[in-house]
C-alpha atoms as a PDB file:
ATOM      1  CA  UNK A   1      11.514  -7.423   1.758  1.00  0.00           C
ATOM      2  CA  UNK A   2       9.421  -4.844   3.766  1.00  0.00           C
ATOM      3  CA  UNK A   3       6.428  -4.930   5.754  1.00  0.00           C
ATOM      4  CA  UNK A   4       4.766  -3.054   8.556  1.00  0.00           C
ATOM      5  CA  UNK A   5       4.102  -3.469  12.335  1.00  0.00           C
ATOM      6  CA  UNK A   6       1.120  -1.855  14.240  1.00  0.00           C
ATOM      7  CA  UNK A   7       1.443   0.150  17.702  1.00  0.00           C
ATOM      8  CA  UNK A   8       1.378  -4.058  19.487  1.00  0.00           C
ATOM      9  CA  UNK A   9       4.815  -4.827  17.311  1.00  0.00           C
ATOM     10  CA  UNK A  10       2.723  -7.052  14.810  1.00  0.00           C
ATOM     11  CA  UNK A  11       3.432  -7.342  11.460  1.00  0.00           C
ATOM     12  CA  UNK A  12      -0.122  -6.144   9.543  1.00  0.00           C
ATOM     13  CA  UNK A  13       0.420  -7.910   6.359  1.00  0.00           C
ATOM     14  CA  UNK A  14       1.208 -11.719   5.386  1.00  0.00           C
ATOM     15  CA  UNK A  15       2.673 -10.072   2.452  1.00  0.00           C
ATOM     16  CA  UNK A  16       6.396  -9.042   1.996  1.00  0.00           C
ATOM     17  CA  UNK A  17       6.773  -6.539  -0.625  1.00  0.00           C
ATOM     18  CA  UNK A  18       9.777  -4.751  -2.196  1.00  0.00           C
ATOM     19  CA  UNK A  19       9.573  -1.779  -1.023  1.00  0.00           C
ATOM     20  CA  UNK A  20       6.717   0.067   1.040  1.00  0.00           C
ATOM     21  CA  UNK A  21       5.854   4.324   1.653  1.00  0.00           C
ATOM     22  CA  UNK A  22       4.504   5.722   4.719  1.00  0.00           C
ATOM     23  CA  UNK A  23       1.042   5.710   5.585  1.00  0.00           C
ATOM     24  CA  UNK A  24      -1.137   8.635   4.270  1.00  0.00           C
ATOM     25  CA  UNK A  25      -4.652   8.974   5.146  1.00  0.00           C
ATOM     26  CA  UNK A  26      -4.951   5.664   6.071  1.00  0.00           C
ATOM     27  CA  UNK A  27      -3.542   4.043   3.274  1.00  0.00           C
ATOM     28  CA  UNK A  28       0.210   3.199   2.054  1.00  0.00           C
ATOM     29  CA  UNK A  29       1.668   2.864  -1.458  1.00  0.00           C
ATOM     30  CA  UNK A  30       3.281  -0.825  -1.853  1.00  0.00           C
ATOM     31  CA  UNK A  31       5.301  -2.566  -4.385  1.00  0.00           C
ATOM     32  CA  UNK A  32       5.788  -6.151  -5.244  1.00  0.00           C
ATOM     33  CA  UNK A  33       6.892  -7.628  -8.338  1.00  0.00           C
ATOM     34  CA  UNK A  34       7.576  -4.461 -10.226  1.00  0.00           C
ATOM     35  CA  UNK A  35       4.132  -3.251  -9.935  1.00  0.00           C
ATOM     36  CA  UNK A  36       2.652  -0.913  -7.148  1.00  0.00           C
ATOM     37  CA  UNK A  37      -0.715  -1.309  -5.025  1.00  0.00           C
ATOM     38  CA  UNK A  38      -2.134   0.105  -2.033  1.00  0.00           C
ATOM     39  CA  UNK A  39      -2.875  -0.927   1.778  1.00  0.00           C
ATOM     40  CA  UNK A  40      -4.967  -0.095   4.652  1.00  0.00           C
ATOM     41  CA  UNK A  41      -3.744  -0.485   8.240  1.00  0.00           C
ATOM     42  CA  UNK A  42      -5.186  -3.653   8.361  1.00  0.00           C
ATOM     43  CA  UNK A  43      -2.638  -4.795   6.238  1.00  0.00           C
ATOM     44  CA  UNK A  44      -5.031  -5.183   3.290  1.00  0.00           C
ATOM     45  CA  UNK A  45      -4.861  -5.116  -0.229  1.00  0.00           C
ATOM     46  CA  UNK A  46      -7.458  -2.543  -1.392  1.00  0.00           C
ATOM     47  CA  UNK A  47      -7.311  -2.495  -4.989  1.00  0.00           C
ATOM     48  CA  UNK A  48      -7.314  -5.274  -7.480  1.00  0.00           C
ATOM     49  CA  UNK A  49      -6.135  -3.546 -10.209  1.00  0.00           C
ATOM     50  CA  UNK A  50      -1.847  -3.691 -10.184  1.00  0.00           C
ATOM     51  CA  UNK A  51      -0.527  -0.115 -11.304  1.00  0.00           C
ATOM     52  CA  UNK A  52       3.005   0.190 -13.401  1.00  0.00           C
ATOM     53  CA  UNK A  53       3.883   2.950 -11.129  1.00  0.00           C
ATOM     54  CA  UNK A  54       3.938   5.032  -8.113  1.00  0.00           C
ATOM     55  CA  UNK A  55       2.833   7.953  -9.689  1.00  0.00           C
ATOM     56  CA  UNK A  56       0.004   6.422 -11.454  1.00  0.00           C
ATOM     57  CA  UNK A  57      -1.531   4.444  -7.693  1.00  0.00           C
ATOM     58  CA  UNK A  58      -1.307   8.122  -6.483  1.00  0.00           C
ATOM     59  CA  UNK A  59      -3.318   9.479  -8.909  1.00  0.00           C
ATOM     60  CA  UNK A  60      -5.977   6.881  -8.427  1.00  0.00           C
ATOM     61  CA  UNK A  61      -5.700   6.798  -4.582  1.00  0.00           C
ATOM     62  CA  UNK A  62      -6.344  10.714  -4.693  1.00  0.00           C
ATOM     63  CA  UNK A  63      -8.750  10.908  -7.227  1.00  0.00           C
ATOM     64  CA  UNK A  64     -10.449   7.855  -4.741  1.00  0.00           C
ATOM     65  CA  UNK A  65      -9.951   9.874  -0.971  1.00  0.00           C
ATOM     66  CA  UNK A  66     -11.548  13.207  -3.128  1.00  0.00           C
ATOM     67  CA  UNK A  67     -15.223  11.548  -3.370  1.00  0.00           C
END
């Protein structure tokens, strides 16, 4: 399981996942359970909608950092 720690060496997320990606713009690409999701630094869940892929969270978090 992965997670992520801030600048103090504290984990940001209660949350394990299965894999993570690097922080982009503020957010980072997450997956748990086969499907994928996004995070702020905060640790955060931001979307409540669970996405098949990594491509298809992408799409939606760029289409979402355009407006």
């Amino acid at each position: 399981k992965h997670n992520f720690i801030n600048k103090n060496g504290e984990i940001i997320s209660d949350t394990w996942f299965d894999f993570v990606y690097n922080f982009s713009e503020g957010y980072a690409i997450v997956k748990l359970n086969d499907k994928y999701n996004f995070i702020n630094k905060n640790g955060e869940i931001m979307s409540d909608k669970l996405f098949d892929s990594y491509m298809d969270v992408k799409k939606y978090l760029d289409n979402l950092l355009k407006k």
